[in-house]
N, C-alpha and C. Protein backbone atom coordinates (compact mmCIF):
# COMPACT_ATOMS: atom_id res chain seq x y z
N UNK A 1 112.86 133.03 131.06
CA UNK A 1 113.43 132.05 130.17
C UNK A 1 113.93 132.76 128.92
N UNK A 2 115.14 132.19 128.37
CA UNK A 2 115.74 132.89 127.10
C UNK A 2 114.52 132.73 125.47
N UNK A 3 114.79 133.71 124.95
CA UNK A 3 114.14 134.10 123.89
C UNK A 3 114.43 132.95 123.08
N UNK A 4 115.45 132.43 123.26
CA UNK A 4 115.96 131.73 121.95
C UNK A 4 115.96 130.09 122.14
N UNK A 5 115.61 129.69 123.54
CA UNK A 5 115.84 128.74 124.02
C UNK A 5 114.78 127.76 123.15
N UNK A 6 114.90 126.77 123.06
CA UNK A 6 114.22 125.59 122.11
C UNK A 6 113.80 124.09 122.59
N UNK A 7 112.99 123.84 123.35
CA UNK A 7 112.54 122.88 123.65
C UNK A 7 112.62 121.83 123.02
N UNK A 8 113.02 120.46 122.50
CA UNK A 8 112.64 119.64 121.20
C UNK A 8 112.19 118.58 122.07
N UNK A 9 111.37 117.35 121.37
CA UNK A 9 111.21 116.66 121.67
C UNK A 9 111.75 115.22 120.44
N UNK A 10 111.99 114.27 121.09
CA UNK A 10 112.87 112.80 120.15
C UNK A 10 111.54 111.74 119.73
N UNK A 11 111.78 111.45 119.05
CA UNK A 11 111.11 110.38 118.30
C UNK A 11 112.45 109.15 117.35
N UNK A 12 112.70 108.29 117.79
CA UNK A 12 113.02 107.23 117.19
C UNK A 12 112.01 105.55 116.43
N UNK A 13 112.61 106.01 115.55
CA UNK A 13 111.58 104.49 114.68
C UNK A 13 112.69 104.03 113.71
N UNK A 14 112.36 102.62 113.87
CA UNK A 14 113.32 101.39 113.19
C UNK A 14 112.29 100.86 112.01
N UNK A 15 113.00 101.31 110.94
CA UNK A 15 112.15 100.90 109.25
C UNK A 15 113.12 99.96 108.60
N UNK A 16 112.58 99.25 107.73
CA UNK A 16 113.16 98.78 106.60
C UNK A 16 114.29 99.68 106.06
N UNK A 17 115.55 99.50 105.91
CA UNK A 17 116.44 100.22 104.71
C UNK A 17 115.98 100.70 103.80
N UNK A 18 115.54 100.03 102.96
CA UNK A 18 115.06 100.58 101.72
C UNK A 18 113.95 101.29 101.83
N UNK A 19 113.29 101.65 102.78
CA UNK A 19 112.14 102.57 102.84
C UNK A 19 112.35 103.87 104.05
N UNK A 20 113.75 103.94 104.29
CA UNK A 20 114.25 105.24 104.97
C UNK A 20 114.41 106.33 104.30
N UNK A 21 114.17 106.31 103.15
CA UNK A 21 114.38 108.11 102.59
C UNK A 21 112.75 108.35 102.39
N UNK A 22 111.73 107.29 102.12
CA UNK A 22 110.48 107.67 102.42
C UNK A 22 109.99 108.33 103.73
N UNK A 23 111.00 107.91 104.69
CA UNK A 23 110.19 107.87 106.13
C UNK A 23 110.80 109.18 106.36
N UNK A 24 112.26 109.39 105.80
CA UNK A 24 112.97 110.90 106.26
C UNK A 24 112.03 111.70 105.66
N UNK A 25 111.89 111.63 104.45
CA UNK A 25 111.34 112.72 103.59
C UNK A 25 109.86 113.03 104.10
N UNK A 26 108.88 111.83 104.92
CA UNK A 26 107.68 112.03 105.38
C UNK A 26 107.50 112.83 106.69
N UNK A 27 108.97 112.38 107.41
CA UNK A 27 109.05 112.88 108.98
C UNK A 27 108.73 114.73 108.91
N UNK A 28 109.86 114.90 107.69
CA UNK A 28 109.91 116.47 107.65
C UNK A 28 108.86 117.10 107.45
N UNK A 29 107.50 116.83 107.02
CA UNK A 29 106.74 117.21 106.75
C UNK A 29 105.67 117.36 107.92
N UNK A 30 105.77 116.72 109.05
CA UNK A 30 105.14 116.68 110.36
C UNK A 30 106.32 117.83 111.31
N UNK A 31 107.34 118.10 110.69
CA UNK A 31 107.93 118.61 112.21
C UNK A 31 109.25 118.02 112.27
N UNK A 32 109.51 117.26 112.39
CA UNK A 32 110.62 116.61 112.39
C UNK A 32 111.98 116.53 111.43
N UNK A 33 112.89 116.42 112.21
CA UNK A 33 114.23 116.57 111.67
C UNK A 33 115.00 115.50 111.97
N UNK A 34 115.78 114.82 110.98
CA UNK A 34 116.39 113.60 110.97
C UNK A 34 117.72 114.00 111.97
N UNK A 35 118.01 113.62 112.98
CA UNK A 35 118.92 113.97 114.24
C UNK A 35 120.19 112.79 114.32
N UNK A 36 120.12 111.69 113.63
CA UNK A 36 120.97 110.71 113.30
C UNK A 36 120.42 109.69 113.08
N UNK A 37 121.18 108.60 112.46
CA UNK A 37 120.96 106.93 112.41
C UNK A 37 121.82 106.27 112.87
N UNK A 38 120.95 104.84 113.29
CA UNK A 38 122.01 103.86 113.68
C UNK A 38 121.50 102.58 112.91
N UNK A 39 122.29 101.75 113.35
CA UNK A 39 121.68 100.08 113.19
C UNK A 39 121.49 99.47 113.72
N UNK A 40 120.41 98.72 113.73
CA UNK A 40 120.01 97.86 115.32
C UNK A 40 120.41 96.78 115.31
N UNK A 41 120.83 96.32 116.18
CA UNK A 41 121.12 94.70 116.65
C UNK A 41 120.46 94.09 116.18
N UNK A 42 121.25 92.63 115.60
CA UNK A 42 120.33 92.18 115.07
C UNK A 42 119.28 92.21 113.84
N UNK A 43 119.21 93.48 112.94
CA UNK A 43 118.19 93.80 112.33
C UNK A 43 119.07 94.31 110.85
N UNK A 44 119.80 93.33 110.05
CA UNK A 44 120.98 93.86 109.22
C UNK A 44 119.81 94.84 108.12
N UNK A 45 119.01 94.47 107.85
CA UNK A 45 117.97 95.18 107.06
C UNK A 45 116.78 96.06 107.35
N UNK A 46 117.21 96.60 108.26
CA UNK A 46 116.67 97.93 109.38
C UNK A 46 117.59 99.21 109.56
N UNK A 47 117.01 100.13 109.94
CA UNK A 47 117.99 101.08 110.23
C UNK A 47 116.96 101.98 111.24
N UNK A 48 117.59 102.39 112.42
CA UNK A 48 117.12 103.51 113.49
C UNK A 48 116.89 104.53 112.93
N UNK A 49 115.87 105.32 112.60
CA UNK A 49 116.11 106.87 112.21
C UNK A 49 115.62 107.62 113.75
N UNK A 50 116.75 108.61 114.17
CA UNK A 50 116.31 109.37 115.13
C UNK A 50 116.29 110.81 114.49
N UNK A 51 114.65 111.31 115.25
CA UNK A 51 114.16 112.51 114.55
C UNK A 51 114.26 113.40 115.83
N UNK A 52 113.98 114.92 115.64
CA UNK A 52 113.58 115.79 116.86
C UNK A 52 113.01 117.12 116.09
N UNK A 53 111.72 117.09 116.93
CA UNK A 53 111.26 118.54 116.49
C UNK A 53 110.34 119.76 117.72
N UNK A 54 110.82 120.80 117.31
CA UNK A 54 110.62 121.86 118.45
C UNK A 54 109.14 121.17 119.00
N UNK A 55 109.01 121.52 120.52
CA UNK A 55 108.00 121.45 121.32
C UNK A 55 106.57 121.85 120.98
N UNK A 56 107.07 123.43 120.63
CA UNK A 56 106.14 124.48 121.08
C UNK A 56 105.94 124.54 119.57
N UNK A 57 104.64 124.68 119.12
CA UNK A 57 103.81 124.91 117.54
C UNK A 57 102.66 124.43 117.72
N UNK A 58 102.09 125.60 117.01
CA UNK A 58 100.37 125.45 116.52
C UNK A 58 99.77 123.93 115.75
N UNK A 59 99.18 123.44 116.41
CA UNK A 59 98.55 122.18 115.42
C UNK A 59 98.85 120.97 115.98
N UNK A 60 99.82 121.05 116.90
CA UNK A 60 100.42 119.62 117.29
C UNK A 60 99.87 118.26 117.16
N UNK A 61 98.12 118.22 117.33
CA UNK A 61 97.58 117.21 117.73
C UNK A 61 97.03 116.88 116.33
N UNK A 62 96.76 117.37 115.34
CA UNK A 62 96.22 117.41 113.89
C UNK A 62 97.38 116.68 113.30
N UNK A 63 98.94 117.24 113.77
CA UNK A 63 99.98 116.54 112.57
C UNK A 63 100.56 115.45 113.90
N UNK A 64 100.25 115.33 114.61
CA UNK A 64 100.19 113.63 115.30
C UNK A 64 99.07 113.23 114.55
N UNK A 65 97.98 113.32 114.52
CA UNK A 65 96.85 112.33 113.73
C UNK A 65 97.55 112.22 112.27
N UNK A 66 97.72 113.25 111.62
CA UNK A 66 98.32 113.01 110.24
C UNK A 66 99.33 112.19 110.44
N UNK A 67 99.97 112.35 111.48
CA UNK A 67 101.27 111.36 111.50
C UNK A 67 101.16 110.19 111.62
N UNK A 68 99.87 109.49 112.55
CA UNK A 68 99.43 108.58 112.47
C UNK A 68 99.02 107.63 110.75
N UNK A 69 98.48 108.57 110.16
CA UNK A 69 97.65 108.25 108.97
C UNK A 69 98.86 107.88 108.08
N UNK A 70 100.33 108.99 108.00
CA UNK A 70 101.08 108.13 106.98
C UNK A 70 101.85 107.10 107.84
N UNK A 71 102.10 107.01 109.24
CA UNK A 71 102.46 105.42 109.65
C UNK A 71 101.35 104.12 108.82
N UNK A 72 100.48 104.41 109.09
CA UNK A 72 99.79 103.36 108.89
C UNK A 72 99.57 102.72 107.46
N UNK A 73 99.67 104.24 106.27
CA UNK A 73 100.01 104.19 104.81
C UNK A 73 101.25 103.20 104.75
N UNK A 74 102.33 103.58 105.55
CA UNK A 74 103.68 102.55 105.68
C UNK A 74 103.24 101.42 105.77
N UNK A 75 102.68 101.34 106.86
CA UNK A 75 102.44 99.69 106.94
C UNK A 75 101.81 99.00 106.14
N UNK A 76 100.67 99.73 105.73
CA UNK A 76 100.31 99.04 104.37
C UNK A 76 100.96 98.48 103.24
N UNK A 77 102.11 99.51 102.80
CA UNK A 77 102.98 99.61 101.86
C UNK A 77 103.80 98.37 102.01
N UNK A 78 104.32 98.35 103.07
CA UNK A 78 105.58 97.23 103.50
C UNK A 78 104.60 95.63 103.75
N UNK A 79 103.11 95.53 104.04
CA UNK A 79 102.27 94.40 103.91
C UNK A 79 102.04 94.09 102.56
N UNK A 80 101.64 95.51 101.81
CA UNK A 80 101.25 94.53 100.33
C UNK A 80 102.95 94.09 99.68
N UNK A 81 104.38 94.83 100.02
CA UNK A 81 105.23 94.28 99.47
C UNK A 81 105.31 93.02 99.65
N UNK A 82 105.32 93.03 100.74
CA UNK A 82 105.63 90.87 101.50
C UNK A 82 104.38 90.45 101.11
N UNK A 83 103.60 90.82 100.26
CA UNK A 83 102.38 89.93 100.14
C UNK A 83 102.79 89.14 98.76
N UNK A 84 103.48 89.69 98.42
CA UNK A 84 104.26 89.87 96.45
C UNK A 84 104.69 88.17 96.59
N UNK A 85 105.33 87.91 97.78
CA UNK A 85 106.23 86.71 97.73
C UNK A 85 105.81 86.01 98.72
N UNK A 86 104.70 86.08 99.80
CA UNK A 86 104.35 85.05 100.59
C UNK A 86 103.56 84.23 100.11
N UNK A 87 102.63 84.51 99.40
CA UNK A 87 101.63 82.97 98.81
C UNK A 87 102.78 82.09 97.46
N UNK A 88 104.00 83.35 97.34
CA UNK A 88 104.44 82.82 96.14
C UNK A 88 105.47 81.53 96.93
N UNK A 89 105.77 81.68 97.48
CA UNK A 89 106.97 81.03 98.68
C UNK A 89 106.07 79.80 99.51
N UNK A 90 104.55 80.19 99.89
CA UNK A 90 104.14 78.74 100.22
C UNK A 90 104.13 77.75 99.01
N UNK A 91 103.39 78.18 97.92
CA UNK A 91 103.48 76.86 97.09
C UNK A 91 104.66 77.00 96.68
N UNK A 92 105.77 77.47 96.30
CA UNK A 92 107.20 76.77 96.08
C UNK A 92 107.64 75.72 97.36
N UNK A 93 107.34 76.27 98.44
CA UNK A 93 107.95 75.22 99.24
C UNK A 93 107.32 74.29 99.40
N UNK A 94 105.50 73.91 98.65
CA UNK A 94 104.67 72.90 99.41
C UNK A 94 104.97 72.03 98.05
N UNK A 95 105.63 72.59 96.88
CA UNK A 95 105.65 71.76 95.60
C UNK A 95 107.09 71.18 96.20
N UNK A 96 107.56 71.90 96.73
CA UNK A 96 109.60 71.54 96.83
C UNK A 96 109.20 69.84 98.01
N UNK A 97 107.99 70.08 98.72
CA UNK A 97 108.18 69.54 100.16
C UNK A 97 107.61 67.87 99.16
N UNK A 98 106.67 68.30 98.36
CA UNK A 98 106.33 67.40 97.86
C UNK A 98 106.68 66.42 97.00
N UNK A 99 107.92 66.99 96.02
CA UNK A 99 109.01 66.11 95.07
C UNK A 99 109.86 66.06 95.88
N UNK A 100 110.69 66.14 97.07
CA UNK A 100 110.88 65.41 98.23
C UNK A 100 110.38 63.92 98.62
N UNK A 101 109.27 64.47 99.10
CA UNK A 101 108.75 63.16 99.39
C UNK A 101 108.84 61.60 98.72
N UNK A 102 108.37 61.98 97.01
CA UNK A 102 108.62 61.23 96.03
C UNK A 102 109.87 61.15 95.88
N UNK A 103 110.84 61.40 96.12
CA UNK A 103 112.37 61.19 95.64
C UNK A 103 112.70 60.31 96.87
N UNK A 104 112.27 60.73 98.02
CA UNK A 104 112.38 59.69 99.52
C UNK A 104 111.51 58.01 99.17
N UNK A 105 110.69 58.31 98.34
CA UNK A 105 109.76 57.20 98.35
C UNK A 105 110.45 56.02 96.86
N UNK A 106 111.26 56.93 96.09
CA UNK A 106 111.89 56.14 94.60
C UNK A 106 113.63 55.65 95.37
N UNK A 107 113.91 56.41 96.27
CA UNK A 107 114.69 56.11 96.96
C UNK A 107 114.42 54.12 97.70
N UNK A 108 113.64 54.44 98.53
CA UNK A 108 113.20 53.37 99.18
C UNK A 108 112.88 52.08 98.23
N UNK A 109 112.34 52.78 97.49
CA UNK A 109 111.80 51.58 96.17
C UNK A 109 113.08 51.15 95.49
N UNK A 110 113.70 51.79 95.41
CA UNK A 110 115.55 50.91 94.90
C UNK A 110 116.31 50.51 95.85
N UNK A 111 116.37 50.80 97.22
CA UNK A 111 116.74 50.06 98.17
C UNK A 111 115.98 48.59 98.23
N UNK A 112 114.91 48.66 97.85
CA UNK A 112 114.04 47.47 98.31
C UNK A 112 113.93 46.43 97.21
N UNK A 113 114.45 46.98 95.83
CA UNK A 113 115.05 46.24 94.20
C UNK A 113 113.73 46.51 93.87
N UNK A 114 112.87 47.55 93.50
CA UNK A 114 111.79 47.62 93.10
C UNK A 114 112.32 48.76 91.94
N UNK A 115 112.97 48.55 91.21
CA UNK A 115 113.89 50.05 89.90
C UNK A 115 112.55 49.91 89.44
N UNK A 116 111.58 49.76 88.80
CA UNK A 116 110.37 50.11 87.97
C UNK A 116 110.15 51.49 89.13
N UNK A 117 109.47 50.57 90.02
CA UNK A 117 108.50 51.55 90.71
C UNK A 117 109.61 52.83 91.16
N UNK A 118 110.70 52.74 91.07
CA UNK A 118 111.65 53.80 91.68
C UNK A 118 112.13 54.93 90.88
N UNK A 119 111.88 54.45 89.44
CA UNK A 119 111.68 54.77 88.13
C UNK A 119 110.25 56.02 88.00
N UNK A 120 109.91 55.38 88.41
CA UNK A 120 108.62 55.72 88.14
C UNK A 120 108.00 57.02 89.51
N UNK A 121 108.54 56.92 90.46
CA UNK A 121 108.40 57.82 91.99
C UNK A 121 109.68 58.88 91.65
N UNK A 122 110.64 58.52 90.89
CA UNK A 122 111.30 59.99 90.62
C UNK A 122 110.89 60.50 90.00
N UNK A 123 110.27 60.48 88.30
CA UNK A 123 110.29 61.64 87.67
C UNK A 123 109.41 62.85 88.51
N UNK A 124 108.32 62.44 89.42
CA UNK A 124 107.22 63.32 90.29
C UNK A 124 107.96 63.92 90.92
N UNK A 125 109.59 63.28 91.69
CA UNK A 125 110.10 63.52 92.61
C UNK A 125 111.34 64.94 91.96
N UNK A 126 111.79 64.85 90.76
CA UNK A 126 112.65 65.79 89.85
C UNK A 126 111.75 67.15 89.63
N UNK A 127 110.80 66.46 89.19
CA UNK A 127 109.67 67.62 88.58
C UNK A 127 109.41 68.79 89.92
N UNK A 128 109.41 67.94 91.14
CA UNK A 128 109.12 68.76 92.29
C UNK A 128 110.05 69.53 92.54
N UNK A 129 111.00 69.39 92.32
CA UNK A 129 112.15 69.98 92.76
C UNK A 129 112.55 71.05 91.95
N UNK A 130 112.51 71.03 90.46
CA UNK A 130 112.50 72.27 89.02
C UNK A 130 111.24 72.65 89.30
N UNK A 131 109.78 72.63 89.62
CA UNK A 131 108.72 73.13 89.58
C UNK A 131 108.69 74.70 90.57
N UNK A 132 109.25 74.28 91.32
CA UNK A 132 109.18 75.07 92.48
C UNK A 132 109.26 76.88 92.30
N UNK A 133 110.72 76.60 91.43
CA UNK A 133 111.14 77.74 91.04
C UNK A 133 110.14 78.69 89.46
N UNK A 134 110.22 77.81 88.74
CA UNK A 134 108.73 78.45 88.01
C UNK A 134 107.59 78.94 88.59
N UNK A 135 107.17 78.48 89.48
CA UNK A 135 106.15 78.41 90.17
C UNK A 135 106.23 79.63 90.97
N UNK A 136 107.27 80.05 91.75
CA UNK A 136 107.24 81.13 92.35
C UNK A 136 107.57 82.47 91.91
N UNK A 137 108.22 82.24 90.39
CA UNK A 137 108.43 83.20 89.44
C UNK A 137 107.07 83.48 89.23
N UNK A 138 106.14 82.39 88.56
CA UNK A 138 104.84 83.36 88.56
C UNK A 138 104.47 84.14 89.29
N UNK A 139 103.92 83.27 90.05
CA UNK A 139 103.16 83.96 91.47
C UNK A 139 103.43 85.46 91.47
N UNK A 140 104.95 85.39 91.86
CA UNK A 140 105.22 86.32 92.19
C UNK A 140 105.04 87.78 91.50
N UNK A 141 105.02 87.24 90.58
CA UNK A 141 104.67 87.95 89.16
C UNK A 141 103.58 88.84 88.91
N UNK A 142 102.52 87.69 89.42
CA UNK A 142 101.03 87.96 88.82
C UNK A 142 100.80 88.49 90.47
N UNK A 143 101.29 88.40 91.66
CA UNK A 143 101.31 89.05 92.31
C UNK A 143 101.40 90.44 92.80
N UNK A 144 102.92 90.58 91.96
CA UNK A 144 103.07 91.65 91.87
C UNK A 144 102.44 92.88 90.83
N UNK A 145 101.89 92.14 89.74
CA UNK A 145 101.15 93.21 89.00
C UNK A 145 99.58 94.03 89.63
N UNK A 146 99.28 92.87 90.61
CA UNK A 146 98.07 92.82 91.61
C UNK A 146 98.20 94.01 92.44
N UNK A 147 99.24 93.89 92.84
CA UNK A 147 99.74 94.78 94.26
C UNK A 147 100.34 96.40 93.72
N UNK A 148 100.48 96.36 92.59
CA UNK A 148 101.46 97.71 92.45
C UNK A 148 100.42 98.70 92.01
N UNK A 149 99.24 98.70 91.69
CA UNK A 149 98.28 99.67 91.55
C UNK A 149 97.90 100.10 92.99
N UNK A 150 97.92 99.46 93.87
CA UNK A 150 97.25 99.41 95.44
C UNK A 150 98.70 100.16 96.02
N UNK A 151 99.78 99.91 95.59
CA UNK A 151 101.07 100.35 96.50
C UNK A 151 100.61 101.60 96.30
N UNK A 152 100.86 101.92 94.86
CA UNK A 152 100.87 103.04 94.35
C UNK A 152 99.99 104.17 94.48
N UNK A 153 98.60 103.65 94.85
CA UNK A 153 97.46 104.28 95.76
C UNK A 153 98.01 104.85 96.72
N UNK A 154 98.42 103.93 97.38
CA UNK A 154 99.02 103.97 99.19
C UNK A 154 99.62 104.97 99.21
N UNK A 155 100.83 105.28 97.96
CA UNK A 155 101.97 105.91 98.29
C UNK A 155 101.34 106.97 97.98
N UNK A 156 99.73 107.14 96.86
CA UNK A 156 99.37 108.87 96.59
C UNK A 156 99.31 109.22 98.27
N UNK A 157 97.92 108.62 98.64
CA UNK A 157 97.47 108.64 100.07
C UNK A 157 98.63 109.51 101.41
N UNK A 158 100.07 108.40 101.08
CA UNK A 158 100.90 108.96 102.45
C UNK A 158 101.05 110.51 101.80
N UNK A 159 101.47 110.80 100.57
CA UNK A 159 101.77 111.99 99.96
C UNK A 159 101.09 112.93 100.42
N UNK A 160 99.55 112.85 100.16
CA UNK A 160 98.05 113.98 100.63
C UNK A 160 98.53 114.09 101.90
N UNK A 161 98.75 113.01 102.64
CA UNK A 161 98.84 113.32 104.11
C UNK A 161 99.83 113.85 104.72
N UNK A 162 101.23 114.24 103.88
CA UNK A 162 102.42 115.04 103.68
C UNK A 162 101.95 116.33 103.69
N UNK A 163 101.01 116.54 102.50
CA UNK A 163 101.02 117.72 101.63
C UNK A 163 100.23 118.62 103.22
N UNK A 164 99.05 117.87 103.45
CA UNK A 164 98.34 118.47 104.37
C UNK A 164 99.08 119.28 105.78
N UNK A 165 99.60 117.76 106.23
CA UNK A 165 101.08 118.25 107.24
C UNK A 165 101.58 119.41 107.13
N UNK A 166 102.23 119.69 105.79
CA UNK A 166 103.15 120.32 105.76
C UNK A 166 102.41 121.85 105.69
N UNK A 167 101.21 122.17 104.79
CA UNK A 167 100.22 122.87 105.32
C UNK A 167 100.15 123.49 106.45
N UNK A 168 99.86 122.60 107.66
CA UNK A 168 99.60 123.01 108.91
C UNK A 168 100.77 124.46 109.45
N UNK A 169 102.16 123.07 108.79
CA UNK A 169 103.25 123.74 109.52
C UNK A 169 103.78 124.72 108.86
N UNK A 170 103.12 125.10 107.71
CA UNK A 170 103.34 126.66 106.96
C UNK A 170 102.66 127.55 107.57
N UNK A 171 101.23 127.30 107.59
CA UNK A 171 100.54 128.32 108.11
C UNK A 171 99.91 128.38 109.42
């Protein structure tokens, strides 16, 4: 067999956009070389990164486990982000669902010539509807001040597990 000949092996993974120069910049540190991108069907806020790195090297099974350890740092990362806006997004929509209701119910009450009571079932029903958006501004807020010490952990964490990687594949 030729001296020079090079075995590689492919790895493709579909990330978030905005977290593809993390994942390039992490790949290289296991071995891997960014070999192209695409976009997946369907997935306007995704992107394919295809990687490839030689076969044959010392350590293989150490920087698969490491490799494992910063996947999983990712996932963390991309859970506590959506965590920022999911409790914030139920109560906006359970306040939105709820001055609804009351605006359906002040509705009915002026169909039926009851203007006091119809009077009186909107303002709950207005309020629901402007509440919503305050409401998820907090959240999101006090959410996010929650979460960005923990991201920011995460992101030392995938780093160590870079640094180590890349270790291996120096020496």
């Amino acid at each position: 067999m030729s001296e020079h000949f090079v075995g590689y092996e492919y790895q493709d993974i579909t990330v978030k956009r905005s977290m593809a120069a993390v994942y390039i910049d992490g790949y290289e540190n296991f071995g891997w070389k960014l070999d192209g991108t695409r976009d997946p069907a369907g997935k306007p806020d995704a992107v394919t990164l295809s990687f490839k790195r030689d076969r044959k090297f010392r350590g293989k099974a150490e920087l698969t486990r490491l490799q494992g350890q910063f996947d999983a740092c990712m996932s963390e990362i991309l859970s506590l982000e959506a965590s920022k806006v999911v409790k914030a997004s139920a109560a906006a929509y359970t306040v939105g669902v709820a001055g609804t209701a009351f605006m359906a119910a002040s509705v009915f009450a002026y169909t039926a010539g009851l203007l006091p009571l119809s009077i009186v079932l909107a303002v709950p029903g207005l309020a629901g509807w402007v509440i919503p958006y305050l409401l998820f501004s907090k959240i999101r807020r006090d959410r996010s001040a929650r979460a960005a010490p923990l991201i920011d952990g995460k992101y030392d964490e995938a780093y160590a597990v870079c640094e180590r990687a890349s270790g291996l594949l120096a020496g």
